[in-house]
C-alpha atoms as a PDB file:
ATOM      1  CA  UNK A   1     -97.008 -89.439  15.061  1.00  0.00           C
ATOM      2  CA  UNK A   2     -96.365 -88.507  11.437  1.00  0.00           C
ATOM      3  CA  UNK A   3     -92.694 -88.507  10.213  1.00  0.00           C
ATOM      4  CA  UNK A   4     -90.569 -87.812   7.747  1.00  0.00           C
ATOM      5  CA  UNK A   5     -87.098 -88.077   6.515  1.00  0.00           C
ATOM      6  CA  UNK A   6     -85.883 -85.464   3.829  1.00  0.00           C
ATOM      7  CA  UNK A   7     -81.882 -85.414   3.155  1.00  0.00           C
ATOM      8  CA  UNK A   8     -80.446 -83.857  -0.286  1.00  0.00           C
ATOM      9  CA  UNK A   9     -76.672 -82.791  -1.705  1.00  0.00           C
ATOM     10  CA  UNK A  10     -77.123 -79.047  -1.245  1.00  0.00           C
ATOM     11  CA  UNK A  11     -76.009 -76.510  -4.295  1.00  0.00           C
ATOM     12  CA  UNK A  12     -75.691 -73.818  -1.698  1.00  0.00           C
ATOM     13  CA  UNK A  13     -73.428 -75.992   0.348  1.00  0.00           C
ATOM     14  CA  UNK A  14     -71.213 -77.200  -2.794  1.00  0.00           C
ATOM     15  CA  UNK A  15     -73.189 -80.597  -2.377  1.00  0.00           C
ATOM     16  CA  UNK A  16     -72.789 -80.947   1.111  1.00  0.00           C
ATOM     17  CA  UNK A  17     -75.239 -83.303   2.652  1.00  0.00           C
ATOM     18  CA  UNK A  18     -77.872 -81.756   4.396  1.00  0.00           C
ATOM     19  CA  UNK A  19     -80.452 -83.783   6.137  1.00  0.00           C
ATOM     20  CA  UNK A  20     -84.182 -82.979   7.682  1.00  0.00           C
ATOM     21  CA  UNK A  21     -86.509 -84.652   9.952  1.00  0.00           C
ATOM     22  CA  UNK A  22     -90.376 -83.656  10.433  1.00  0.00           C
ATOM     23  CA  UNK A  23     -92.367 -84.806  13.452  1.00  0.00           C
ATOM     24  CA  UNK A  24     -96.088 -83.686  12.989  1.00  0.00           C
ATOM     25  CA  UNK A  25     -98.807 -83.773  10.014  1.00  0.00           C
ATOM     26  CA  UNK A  26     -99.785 -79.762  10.587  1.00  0.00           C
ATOM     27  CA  UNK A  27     -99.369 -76.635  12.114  1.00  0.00           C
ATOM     28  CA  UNK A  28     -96.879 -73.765  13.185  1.00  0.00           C
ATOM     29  CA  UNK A  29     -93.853 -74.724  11.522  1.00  0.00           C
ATOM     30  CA  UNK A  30     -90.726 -74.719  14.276  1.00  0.00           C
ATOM     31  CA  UNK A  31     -87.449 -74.698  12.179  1.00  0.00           C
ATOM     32  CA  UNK A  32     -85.253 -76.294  15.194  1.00  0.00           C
ATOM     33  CA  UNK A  33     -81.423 -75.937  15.133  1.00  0.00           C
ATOM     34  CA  UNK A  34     -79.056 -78.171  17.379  1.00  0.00           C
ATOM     35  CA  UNK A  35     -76.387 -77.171  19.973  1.00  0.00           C
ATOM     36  CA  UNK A  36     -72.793 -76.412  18.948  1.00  0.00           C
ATOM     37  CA  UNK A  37     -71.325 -80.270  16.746  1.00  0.00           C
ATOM     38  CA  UNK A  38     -75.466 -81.783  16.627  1.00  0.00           C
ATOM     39  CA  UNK A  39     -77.252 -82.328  13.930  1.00  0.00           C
ATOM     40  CA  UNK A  40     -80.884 -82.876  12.702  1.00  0.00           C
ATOM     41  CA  UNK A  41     -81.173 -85.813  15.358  1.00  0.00           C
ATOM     42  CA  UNK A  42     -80.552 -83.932  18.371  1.00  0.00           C
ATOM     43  CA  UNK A  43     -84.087 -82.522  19.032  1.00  0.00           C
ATOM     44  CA  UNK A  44     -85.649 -86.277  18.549  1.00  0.00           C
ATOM     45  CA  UNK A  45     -83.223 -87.441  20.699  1.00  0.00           C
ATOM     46  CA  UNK A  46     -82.991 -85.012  23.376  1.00  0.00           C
ATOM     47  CA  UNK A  47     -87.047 -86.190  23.692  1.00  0.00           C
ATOM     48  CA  UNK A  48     -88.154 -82.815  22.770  1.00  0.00           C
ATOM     49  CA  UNK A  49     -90.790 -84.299  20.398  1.00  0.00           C
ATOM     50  CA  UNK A  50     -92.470 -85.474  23.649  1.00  0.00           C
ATOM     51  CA  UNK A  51     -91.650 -82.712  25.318  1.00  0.00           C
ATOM     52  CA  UNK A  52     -94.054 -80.996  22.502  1.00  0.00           C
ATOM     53  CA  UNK A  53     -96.126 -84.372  21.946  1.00  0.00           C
ATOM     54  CA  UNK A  54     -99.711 -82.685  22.518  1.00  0.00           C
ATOM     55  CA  UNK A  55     -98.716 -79.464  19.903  1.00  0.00           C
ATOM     56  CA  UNK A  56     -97.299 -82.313  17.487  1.00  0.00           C
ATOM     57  CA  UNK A  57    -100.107 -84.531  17.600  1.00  0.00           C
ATOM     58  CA  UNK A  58    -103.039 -82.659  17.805  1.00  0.00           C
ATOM     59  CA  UNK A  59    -101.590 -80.327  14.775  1.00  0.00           C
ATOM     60  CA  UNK A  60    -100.668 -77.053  16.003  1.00  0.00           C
ATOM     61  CA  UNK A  61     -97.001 -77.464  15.380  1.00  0.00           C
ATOM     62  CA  UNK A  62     -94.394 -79.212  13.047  1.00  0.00           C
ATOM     63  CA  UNK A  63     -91.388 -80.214  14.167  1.00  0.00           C
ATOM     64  CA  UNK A  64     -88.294 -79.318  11.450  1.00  0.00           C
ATOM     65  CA  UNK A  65     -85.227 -80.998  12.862  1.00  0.00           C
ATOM     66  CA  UNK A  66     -82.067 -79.571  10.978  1.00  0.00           C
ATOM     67  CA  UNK A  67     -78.029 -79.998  10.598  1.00  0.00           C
ATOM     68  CA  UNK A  68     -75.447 -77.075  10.602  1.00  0.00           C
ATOM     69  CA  UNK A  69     -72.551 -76.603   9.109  1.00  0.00           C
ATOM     70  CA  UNK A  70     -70.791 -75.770  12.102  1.00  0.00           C
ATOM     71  CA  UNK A  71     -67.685 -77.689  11.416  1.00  0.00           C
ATOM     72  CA  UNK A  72     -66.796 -75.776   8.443  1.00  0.00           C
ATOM     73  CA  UNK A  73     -67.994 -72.603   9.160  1.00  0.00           C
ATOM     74  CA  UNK A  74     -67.571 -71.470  12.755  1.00  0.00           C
ATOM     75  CA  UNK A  75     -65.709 -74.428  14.223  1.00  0.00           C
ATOM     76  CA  UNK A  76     -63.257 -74.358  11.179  1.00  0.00           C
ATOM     77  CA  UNK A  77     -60.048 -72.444  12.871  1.00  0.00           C
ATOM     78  CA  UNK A  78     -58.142 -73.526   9.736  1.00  0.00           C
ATOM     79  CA  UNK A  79     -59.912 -71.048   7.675  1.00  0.00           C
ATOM     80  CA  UNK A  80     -60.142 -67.147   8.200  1.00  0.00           C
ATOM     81  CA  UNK A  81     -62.782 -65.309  10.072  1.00  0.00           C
ATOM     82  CA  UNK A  82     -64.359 -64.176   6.860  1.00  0.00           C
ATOM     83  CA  UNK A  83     -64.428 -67.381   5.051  1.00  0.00           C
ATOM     84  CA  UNK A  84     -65.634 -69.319   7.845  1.00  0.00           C
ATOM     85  CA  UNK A  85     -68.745 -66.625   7.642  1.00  0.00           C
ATOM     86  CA  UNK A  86     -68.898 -66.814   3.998  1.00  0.00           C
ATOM     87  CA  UNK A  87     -69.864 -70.496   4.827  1.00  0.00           C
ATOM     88  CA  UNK A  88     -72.130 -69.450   7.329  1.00  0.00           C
ATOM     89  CA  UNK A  89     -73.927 -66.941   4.888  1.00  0.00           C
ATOM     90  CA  UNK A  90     -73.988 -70.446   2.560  1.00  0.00           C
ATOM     91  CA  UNK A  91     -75.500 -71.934   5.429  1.00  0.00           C
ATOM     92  CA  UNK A  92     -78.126 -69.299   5.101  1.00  0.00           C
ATOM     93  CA  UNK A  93     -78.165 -69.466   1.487  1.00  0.00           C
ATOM     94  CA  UNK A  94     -79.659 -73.573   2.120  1.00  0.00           C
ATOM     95  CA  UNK A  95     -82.158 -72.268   4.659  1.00  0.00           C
ATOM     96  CA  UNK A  96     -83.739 -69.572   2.629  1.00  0.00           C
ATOM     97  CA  UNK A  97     -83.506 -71.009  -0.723  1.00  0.00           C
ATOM     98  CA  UNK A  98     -83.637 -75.159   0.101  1.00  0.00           C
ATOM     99  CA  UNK A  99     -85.276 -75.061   3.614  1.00  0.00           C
ATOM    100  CA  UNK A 100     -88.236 -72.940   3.337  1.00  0.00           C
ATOM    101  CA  UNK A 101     -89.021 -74.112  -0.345  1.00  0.00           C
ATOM    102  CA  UNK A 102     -89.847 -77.552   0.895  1.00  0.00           C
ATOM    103  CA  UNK A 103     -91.333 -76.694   4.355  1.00  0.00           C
ATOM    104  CA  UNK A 104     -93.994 -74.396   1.802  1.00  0.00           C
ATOM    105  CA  UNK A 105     -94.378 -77.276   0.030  1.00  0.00           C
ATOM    106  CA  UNK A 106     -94.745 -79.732   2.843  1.00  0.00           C
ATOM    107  CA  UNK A 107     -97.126 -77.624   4.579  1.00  0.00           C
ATOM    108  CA  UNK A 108     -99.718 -74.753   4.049  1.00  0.00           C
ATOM    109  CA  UNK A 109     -99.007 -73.039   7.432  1.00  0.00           C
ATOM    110  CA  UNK A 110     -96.708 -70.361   6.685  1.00  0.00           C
ATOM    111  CA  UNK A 111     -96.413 -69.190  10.359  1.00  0.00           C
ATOM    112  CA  UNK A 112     -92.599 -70.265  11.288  1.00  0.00           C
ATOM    113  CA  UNK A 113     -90.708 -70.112  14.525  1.00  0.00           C
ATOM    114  CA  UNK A 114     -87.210 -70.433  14.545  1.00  0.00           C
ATOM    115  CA  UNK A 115     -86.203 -72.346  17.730  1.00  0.00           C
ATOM    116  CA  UNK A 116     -82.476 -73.321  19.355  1.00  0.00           C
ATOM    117  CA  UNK A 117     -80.634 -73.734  22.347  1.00  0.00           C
ATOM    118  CA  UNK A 118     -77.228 -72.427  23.691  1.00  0.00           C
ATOM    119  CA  UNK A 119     -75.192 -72.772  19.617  1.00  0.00           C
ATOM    120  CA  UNK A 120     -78.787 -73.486  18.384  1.00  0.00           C
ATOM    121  CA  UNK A 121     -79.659 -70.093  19.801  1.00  0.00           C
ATOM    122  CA  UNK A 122     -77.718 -68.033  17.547  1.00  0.00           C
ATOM    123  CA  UNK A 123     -78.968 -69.806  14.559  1.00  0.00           C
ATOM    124  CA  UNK A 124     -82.153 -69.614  15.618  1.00  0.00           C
ATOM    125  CA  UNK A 125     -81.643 -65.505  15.987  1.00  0.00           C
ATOM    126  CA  UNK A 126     -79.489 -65.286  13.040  1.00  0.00           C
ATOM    127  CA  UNK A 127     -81.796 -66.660  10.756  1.00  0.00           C
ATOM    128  CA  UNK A 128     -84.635 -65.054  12.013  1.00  0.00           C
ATOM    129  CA  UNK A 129     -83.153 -61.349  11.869  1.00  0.00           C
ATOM    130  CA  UNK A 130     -82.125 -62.358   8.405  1.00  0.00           C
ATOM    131  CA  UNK A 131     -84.898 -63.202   7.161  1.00  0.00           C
ATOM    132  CA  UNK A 132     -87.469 -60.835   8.985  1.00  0.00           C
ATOM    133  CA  UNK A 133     -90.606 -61.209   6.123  1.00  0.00           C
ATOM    134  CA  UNK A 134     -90.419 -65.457   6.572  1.00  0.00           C
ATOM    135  CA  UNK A 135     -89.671 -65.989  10.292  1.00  0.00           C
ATOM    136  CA  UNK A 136     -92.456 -64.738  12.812  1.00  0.00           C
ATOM    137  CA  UNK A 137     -91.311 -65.822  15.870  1.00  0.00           C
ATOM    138  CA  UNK A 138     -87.670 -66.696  17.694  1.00  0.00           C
ATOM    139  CA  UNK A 139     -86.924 -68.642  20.651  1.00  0.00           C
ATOM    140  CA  UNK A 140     -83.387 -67.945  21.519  1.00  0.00           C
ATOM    141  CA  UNK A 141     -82.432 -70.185  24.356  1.00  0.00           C
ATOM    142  CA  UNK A 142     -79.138 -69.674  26.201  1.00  0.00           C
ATOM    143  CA  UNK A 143     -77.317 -68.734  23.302  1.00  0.00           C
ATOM    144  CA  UNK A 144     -74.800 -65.701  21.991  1.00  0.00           C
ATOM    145  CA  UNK A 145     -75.826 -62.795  20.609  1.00  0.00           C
ATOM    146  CA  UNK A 146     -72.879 -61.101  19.605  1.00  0.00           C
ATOM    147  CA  UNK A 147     -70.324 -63.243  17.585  1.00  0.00           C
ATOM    148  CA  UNK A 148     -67.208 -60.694  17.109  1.00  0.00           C
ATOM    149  CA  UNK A 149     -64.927 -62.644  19.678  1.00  0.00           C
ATOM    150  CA  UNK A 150     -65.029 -65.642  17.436  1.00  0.00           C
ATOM    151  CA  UNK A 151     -63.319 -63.778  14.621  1.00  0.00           C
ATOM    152  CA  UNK A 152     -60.459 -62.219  16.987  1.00  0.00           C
ATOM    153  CA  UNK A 153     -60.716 -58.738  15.995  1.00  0.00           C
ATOM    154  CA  UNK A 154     -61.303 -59.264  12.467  1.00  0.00           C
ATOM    155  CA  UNK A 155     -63.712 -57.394  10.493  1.00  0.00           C
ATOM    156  CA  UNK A 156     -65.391 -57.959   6.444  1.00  0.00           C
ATOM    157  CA  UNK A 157     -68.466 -58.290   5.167  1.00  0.00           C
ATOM    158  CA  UNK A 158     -69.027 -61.110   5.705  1.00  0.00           C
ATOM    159  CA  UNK A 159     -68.511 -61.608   9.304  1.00  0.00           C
ATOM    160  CA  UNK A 160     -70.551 -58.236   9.814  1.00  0.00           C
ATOM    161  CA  UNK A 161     -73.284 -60.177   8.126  1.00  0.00           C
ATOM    162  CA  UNK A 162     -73.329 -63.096  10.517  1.00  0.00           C
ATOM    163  CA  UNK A 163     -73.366 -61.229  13.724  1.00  0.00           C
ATOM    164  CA  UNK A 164     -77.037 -60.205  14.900  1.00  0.00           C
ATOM    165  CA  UNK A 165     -75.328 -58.122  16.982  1.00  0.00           C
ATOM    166  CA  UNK A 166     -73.473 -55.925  14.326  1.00  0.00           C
ATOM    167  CA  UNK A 167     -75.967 -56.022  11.642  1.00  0.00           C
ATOM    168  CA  UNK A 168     -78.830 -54.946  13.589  1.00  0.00           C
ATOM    169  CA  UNK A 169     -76.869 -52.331  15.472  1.00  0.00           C
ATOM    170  CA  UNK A 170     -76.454 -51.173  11.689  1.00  0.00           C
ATOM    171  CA  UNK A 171     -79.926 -51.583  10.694  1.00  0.00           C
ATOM    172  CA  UNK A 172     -81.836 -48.235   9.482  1.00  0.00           C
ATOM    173  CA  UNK A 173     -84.043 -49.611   6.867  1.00  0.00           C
ATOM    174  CA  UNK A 174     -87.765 -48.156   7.214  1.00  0.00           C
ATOM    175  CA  UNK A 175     -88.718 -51.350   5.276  1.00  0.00           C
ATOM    176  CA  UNK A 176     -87.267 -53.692   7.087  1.00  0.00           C
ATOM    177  CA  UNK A 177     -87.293 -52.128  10.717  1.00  0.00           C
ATOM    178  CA  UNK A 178     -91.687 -52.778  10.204  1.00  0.00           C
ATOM    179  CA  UNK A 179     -90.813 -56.540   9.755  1.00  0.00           C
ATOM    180  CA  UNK A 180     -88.758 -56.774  13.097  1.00  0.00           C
ATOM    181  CA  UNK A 181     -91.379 -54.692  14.890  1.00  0.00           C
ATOM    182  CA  UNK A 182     -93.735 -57.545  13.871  1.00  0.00           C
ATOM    183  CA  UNK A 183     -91.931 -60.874  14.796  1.00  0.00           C
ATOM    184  CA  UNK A 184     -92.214 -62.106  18.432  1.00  0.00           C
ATOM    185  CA  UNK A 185     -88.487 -62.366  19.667  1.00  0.00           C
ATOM    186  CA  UNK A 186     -87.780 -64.480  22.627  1.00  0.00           C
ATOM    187  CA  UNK A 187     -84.566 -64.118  24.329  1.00  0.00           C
ATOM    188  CA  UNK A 188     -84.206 -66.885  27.531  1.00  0.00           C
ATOM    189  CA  UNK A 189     -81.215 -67.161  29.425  1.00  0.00           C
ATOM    190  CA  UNK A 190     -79.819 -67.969  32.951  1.00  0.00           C
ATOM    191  CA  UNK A 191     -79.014 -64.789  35.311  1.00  0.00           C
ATOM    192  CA  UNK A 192     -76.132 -66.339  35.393  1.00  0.00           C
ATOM    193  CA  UNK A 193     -75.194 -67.637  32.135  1.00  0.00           C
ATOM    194  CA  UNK A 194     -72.195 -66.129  30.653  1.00  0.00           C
ATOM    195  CA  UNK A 195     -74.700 -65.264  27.715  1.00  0.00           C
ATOM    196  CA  UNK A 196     -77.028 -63.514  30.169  1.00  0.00           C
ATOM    197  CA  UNK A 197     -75.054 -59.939  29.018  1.00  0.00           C
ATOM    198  CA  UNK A 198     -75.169 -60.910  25.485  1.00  0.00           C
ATOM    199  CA  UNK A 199     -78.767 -60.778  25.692  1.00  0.00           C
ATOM    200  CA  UNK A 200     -79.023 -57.996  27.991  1.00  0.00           C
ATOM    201  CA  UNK A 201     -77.431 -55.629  25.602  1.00  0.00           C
ATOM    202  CA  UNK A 202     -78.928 -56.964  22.311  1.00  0.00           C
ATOM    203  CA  UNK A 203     -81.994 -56.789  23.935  1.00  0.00           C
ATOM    204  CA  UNK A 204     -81.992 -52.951  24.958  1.00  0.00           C
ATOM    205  CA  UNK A 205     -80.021 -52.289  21.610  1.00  0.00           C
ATOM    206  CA  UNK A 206     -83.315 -53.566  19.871  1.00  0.00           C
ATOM    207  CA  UNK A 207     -85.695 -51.512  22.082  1.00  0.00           C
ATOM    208  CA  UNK A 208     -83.589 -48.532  21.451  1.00  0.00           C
ATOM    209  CA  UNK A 209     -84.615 -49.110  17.584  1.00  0.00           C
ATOM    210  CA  UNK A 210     -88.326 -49.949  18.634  1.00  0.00           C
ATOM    211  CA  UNK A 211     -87.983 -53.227  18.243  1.00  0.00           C
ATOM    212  CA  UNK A 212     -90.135 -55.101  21.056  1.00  0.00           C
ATOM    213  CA  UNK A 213     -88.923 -58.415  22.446  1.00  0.00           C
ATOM    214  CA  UNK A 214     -89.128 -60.390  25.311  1.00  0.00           C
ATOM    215  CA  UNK A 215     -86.174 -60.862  27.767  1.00  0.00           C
ATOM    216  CA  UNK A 216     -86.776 -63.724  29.707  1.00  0.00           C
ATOM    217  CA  UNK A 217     -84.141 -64.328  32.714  1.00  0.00           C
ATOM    218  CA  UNK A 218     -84.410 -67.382  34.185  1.00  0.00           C
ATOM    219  CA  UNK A 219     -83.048 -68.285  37.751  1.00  0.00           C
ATOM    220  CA  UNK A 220     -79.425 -70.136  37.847  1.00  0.00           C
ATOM    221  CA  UNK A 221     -77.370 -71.057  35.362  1.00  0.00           C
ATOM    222  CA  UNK A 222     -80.381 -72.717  32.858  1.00  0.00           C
ATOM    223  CA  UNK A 223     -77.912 -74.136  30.384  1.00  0.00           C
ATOM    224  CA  UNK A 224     -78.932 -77.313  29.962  1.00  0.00           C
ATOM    225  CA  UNK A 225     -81.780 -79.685  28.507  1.00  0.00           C
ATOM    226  CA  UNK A 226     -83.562 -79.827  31.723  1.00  0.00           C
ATOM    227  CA  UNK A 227     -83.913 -76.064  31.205  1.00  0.00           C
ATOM    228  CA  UNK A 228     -84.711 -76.087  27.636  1.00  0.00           C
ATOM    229  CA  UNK A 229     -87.236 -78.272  27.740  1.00  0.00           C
ATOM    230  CA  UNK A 230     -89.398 -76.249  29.775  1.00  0.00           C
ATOM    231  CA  UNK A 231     -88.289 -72.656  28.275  1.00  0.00           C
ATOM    232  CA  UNK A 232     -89.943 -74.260  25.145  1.00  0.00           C
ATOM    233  CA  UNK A 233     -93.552 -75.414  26.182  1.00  0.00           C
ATOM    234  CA  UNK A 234     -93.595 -71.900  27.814  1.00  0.00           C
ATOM    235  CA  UNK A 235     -92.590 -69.741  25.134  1.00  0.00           C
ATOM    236  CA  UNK A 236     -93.510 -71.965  21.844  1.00  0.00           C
ATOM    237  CA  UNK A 237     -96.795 -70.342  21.382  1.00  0.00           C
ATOM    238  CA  UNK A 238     -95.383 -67.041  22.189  1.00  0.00           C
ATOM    239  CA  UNK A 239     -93.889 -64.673  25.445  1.00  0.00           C
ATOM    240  CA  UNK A 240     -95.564 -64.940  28.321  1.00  0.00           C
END
């Protein structure tokens, strides 16, 4: 199976470094984030590039395996709510303005699907909602929608910016309403997953703005790889 290794000191990140693997020589492009502390070798090594072998190999899909930032944006408690989103938005920044340029260059296929599981999730929603004209489809596994208990009450800019629940609660752009009404959002969770009400409520708040999307709820708890292995196959080409 084709591979590659990309890895670069970001400007967005103040030089941080930021590092990429590719599984697959064509296709879709799935922009995969890791759980909570992984980084870009969590997908290989959680076997999900079997788990998507035949898409991989026969060239309907290409694997992009990324880091976060997580432990100096969200899992920074030193810092204040709203700089610890100000690195998020950074985060973001690297994404939209690093990411994407070399995926475009990498590959033709501009159809991309953000992709993540339980901390994955949110990135995988985040980015997607941010960025409504680049990302086509989201597979939110598991994961948070709202983020305002991790600021403790605070509220700027910046952490409104980061929270797909707040900013799309807040969204009333004609413009950019049309883009969400044309991605295909996934939301899969566990009926019993503490995120199950998360999604619940994000998902209504988004039909309530005629925003279609796909709640998925999925027996049991369904937080783990097990899980998220098969939530993929199913929903990687789209809801059921």
């Amino acid at each position: 199976m084709h591979h590659e290794y990309h890895h670069w000191h970001s400007p967005a990140l103040d030089g941080t470094h930021m590092r990429v693997h590719v599984w697959g020589h064509a296709g879709a492009r799935l922009l995969a984030f890791p759980t909570s502390m992984g980084d870009h070798r969590e997908w290989p090594d959680r076997r999900m590039t079997q788990v998507l072998g035949e898409h991989l190999a026969k060239g309907w899909l290409q694997l992009w395996s990324v880091d976060t930032v997580n432990d100096s944006s969200w899992y920074a408690k030193w810092k204040s709510p709203h700089d610890r989103a100000v690195r998020q938005l950074a985060y973001d920044a690297w994404l939209r303005d690093e990411l994407l340029p070399l995926m475009d260059h990498r590959n033709p296929n501009r159809f991309t699907i953000t992709a993540g599981a339980s901390f994955g999730a949110y990135h995988a929603l985040a980015f997607g909602l941010r960025n409504p004209e680049r990302v086509h489809r989201i597979v939110a596994m598991s994961g948070p929608t709202d983020m305002s208990g991790w600021f403790g009450g605070a509220h700027s800019w910046a952490t409104h910016a980061v929270n797909p629940a707040a900013f799309m609660r807040h969204e009333h752009d004609p413009a950019r309403l049309a883009a969400f009404r044309r991605q295909d959002i996934i939301l899969a969770v566990g009926r019993d997953d503490p995120f199950a009400v998360d999604n619940r409520a994000f998902s209504g708040m988004l039909w309530g703005k005629g925003i279609g999307n796909a709640l998925r709820e999925w027996d049991g708890h369904a937080h783990d790889w097990p899980w998220w292995e098969r939530m993929i196959r199913l929903y990687v080409g789209g809801h059921d």
